[in-house]
Protein backbone atom coordinates (compact mmCIF):
# COMPACT_ATOMS: atom_id res chain seq x y z
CA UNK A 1 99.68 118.78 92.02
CA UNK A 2 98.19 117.84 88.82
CA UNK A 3 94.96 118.64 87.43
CA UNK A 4 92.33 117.84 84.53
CA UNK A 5 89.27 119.26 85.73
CA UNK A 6 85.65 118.71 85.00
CA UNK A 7 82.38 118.52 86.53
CA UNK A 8 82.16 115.55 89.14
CA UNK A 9 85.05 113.70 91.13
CA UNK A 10 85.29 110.46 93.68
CA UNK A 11 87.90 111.06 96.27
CA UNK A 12 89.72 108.09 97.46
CA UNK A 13 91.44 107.72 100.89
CA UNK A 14 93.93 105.18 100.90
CA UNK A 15 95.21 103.85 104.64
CA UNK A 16 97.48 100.39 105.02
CA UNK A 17 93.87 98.87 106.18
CA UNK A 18 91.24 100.35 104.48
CA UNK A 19 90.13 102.19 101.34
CA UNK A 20 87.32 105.03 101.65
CA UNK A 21 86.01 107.22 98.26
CA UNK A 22 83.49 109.80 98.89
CA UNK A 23 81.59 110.38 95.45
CA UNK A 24 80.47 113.62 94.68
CA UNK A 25 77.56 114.12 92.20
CA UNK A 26 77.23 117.88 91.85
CA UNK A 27 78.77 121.17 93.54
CA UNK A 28 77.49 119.98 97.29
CA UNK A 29 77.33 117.17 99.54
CA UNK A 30 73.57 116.50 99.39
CA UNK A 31 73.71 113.73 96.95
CA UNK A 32 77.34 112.43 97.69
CA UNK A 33 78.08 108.56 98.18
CA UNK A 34 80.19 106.96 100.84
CA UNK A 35 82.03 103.78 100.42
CA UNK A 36 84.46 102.13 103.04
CA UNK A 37 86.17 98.38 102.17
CA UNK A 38 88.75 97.11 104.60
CA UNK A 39 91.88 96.26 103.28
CA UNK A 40 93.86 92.59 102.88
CA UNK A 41 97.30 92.99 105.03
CA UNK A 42 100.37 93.23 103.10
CA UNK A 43 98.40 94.97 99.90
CA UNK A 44 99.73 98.80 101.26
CA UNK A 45 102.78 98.50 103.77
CA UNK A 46 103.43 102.37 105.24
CA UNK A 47 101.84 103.86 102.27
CA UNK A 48 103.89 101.97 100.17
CA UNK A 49 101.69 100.12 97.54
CA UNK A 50 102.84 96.22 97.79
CA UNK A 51 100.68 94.52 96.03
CA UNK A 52 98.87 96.57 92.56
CA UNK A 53 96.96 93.51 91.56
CA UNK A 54 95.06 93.93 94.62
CA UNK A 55 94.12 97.53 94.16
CA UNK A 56 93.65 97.12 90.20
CA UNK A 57 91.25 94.20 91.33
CA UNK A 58 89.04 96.72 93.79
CA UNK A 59 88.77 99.49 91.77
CA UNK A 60 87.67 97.44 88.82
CA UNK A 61 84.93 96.45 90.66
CA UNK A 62 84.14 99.48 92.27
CA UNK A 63 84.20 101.92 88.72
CA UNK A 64 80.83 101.73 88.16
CA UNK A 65 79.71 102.68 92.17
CA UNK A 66 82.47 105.48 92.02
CA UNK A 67 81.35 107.20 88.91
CA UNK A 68 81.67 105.13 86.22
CA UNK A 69 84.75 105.12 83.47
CA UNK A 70 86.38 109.04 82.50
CA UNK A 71 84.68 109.80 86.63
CA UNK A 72 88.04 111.74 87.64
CA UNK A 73 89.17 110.90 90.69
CA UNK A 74 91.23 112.90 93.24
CA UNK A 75 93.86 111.37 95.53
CA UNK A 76 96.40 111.74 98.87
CA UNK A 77 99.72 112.07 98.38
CA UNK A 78 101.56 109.57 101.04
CA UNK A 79 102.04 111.35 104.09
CA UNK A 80 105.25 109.69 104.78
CA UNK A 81 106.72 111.29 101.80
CA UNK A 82 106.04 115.09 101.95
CA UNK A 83 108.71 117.89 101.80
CA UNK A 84 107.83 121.27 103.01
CA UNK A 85 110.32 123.96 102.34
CA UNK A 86 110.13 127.90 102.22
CA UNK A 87 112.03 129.45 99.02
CA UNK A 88 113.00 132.91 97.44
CA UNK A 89 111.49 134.33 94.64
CA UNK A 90 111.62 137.62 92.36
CA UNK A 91 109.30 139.63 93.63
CA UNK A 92 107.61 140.63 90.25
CA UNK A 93 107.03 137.02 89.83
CA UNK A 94 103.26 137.17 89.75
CA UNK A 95 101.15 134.79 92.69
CA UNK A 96 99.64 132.36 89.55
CA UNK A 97 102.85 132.02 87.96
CA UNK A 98 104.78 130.75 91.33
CA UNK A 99 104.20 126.97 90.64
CA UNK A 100 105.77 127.27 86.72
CA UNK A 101 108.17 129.38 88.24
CA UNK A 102 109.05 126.74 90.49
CA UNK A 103 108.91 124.37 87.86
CA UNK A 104 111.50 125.70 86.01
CA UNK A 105 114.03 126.57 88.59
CA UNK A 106 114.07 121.99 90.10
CA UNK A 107 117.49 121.41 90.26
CA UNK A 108 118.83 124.72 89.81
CA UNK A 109 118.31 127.49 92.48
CA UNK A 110 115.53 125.39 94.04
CA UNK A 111 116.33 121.84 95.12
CA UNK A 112 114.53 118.48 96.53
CA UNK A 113 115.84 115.14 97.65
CA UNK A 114 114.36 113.16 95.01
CA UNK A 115 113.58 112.95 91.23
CA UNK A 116 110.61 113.84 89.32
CA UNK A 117 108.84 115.56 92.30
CA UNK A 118 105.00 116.47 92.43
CA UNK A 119 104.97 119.96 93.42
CA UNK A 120 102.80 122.60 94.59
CA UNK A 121 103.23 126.21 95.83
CA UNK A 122 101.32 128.51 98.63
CA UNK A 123 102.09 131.93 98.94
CA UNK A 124 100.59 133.24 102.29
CA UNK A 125 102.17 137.20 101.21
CA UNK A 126 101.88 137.85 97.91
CA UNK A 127 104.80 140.61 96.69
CA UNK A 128 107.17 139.35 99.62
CA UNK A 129 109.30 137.51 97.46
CA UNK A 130 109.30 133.89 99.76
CA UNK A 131 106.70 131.16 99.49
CA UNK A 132 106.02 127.63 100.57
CA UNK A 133 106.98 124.52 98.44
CA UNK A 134 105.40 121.46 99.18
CA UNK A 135 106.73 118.53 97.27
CA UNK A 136 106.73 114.54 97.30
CA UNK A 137 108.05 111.99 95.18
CA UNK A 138 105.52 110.97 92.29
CA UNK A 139 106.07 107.04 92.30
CA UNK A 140 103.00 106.41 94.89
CA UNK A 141 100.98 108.51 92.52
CA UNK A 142 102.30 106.79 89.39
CA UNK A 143 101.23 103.92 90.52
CA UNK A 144 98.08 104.20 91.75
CA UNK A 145 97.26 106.92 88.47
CA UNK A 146 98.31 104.15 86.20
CA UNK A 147 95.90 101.60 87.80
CA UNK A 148 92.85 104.30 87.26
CA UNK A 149 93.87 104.87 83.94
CA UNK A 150 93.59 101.03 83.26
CA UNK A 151 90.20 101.04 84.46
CA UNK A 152 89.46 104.28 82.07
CA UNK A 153 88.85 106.61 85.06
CA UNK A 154 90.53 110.08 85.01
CA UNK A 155 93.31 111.10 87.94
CA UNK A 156 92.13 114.75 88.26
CA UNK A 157 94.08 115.82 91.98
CA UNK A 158 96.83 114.55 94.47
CA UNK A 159 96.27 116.88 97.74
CA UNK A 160 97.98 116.27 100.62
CA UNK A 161 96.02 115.39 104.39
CA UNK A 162 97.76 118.58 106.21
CA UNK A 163 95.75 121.29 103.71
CA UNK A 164 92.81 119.10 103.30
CA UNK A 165 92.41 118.50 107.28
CA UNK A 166 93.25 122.82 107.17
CA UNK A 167 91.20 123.21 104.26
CA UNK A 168 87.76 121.32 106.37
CA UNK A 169 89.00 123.00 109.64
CA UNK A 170 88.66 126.43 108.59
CA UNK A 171 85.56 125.55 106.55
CA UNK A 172 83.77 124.79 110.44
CA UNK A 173 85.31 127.69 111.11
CA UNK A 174 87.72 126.18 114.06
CA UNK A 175 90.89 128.46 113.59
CA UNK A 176 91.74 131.60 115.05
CA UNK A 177 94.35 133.30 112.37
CA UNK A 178 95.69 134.75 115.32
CA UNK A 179 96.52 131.23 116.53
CA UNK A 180 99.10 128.68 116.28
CA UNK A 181 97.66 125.10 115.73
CA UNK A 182 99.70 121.81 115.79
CA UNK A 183 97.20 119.62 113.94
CA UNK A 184 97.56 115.69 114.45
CA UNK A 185 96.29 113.41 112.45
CA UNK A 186 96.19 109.62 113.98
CA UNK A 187 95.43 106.89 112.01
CA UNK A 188 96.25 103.32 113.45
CA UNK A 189 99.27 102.74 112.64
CA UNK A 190 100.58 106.36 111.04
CA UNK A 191 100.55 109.80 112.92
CA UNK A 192 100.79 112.91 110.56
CA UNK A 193 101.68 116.29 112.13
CA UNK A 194 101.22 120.28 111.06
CA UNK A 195 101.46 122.86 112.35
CA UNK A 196 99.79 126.10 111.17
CA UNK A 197 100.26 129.56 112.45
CA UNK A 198 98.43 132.43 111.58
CA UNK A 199 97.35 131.69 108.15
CA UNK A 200 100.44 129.84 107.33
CA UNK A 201 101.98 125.73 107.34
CA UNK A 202 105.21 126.33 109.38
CA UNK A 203 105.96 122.66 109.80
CA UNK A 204 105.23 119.23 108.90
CA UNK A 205 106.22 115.81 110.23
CA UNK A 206 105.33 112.13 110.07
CA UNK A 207 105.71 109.51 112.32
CA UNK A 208 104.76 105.47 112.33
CA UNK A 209 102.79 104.08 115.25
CA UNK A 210 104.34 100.75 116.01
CA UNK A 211 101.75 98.14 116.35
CA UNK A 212 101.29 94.72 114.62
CA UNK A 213 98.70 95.34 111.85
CA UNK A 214 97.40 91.44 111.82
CA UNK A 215 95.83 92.26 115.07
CA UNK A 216 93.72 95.02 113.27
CA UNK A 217 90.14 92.63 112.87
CA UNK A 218 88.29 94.70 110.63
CA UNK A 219 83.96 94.09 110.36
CA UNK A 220 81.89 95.46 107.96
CA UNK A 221 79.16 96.67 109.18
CA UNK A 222 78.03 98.23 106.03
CA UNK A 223 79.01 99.29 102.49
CA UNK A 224 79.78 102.85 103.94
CA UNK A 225 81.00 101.52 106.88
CA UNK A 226 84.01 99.45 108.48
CA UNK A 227 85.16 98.98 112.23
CA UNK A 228 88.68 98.02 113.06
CA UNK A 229 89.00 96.85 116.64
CA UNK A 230 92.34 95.43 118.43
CA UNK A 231 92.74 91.78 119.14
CA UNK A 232 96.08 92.45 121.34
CA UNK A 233 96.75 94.22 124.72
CA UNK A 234 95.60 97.72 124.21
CA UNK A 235 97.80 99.12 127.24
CA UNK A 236 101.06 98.26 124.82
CA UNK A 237 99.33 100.13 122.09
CA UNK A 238 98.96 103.01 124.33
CA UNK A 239 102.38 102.98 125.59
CA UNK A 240 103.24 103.30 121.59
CA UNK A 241 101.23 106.91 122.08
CA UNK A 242 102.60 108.01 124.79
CA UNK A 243 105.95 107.66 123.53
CA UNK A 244 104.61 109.77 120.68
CA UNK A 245 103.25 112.18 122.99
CA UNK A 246 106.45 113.26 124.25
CA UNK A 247 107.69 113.28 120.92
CA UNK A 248 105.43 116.18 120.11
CA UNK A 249 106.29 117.87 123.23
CA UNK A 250 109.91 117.94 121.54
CA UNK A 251 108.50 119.47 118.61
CA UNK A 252 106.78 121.98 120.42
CA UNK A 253 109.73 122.75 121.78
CA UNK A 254 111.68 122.81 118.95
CA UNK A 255 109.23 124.80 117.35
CA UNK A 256 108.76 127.56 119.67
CA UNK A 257 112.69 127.82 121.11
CA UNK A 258 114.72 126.58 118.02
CA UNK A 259 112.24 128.12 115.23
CA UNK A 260 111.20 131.02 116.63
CA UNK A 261 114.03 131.77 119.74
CA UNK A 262 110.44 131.79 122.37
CA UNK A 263 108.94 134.40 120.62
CA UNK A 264 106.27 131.73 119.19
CA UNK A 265 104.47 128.77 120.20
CA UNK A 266 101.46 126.04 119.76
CA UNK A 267 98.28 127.56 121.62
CA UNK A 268 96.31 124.46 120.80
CA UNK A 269 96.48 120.95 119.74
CA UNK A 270 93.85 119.22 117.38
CA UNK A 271 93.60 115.76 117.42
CA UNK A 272 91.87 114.03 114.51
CA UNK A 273 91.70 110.83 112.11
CA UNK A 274 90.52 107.64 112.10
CA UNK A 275 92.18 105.95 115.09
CA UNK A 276 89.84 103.78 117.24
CA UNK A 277 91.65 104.89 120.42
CA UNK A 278 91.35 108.53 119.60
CA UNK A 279 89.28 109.68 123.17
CA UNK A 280 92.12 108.05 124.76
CA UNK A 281 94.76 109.80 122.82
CA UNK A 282 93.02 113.17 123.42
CA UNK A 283 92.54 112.38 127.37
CA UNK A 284 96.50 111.46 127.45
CA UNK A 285 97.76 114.83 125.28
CA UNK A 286 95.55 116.64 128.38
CA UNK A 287 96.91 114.92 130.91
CA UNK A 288 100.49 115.23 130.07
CA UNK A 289 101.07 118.38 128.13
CA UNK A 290 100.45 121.63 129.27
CA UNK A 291 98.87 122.74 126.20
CA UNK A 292 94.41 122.16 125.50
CA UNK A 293 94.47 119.48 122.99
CA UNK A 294 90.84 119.56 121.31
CA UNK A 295 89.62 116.18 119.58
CA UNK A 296 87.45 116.36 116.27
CA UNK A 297 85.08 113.72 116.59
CA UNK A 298 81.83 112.51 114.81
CA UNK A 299 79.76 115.39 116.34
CA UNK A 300 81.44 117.84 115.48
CA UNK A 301 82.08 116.73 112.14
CA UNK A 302 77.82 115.64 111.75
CA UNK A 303 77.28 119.15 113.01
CA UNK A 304 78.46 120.66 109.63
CA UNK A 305 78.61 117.55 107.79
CA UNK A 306 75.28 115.35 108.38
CA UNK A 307 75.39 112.10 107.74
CA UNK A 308 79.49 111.86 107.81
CA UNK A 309 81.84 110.79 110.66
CA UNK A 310 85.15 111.80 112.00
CA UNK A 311 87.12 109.51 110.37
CA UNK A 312 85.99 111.44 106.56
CA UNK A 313 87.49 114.50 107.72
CA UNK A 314 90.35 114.56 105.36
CA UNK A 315 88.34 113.00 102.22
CA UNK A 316 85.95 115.92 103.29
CA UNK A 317 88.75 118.28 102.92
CA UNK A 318 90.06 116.40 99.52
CA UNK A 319 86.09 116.55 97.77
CA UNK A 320 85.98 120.37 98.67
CA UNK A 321 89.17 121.50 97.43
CA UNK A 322 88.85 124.43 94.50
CA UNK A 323 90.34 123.74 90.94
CA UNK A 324 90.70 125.97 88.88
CA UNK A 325 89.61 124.94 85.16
């Protein structure tokens, strides 16, 4: 969504609970750095930045681990925030001219429900005249590019989790473009949703996981490395899921009978992020939907990715991403 690109880039991951930047040093992962630092309660509220002074505070004493000062860094663009919207185009409009075209036509024949988006374009057909816009407010990202700037590092990306988590998927090689994937992303308290159908996003939803986030303990068990584990009765938490379960049933259903009048529907469900209960999330989309829900977890992910877990799946997906100079 907005670019300045050189040679090496920290991602950062940014959760209501914990902040994670994978550092890469060259073109691959061999010689990439890992850093995880739980976060103080009340600093991010729903991916809503509360508290700057707390960020500025971390970063400043992270630049020189991350890369050092003019390191660009790459970002997420708050789930909670993202727009996805199909739009006509002239078809003579040529595939790396879509996003200026788009640019020039906010507010007129192409229109979003806020102000000064970020936007970015896919175009799964070139020559069909109709494309994806994704788009998202940009005050999240002004803040947080404004805090890097202080600290004389260099915002170089804002992705968002859906194509990153698409973008790592597809790089194991675990979709079928003859498929239709809804894609779940669970973190503790935030559940992010996509789903992707033979080659292209057809949806996107978010949803908050109701829980009391001062019963998150966090320990550090190492600079790469922080475990969150639940100090209240985990049954309530789970009844929290299950309520989202059926929830995603509904979009199923909407999806297949509503979208696409039964002609279309999810053949799979992936179930990844960060979420300490995740096995038990995966065992209760099995046991209560009728569709094979398939859980990305840390051996998978070490299978392609030595030495990284499950819960970097998305930062994996954000380090990776092609920019064009």
């Amino acid at each position: 969504m907005f670019k300045k690109v050189k040679k090496s880039h920290t991602s950062i991951e940014l959760r209501d609970y914990v902040i994670r930047a994978l550092v890469m040093k060259g073109p691959g992962l061999e010689q990439s750095q890992l850093f995880e630092i739980p976060l103080e309660h009340g600093a991010i509220v729903e991916s809503t930045i509360e508290n700057e002074m707390i960020l500025f505070e971390i970063f400043k004493k992270y630049t020189s681990k991350w890369g050092g000062k003019k390191q660009n860094v790459r970002l997420f663009v708050p789930d909670t925030s993202v727009l996805l919207k199909t739009f006509e185009h002239p078809e003579d409009v040529e595939p790396d001219k879509l996003l200026e075209y788009v640019q020039m036509e906010l507010g007129e024949s192409i229109r979003v429900p806020f102000e000064d988006p970020l936007v970015d374009v896919y175009d799964h057909t070139p020559g069909d005249g109709q494309a994806i816009l994704f788009a998202a407010p940009s005050e999240e990202i002004s803040k947080l590019t404004s805090i890097f700037l202080d600290i004389k590092m260099e915002p170089e990306v804002a992705d968002i989790r859906s194509l990153c988590n698409l973008r790592i998927l597809d790089k194991m090689g675990l979709i079928d473009g003859e498929k239709t994937y809804l894609v779940s992303d669970w973190s503790i308290n935030e559940l992010s949703i996509c789903i992707y159908s033979l080659g292209q996003v057809e949806f996107l939803r978010f949803q908050l996981i109701e829980t009391e986030m001062l019963k998150w303990v966090s320990t550090v068990e190492s600079e790469v490395d922080v475990r969150f584990e639940f100090q209240g009765d985990p049954q309530s938490y789970l009844m929290q899921v299950m309520d989202l379960v059926l929830e995603l049933d509904r979009m199923m259903n909407f999806f297949r009978f509503s979208l696409h009048k039964g002609e279309k529907g999810v053949d799979e469900i992936i179930v990844m992020g960060d979420n300490p209960f995740i096995e038990q999330i995966t065992e209760t989309l099995n046991n209560n939907l009728n569709i094979p829900s398939t859980l990305i977890n840390d051996e998978v992910i070490s299978k392609h990715f030595p030495n990284f877990k499950a819960k970097h799946t998305a930062l994996l997906g954000l380090a990776l991403k092609e920019v064009d100079p």
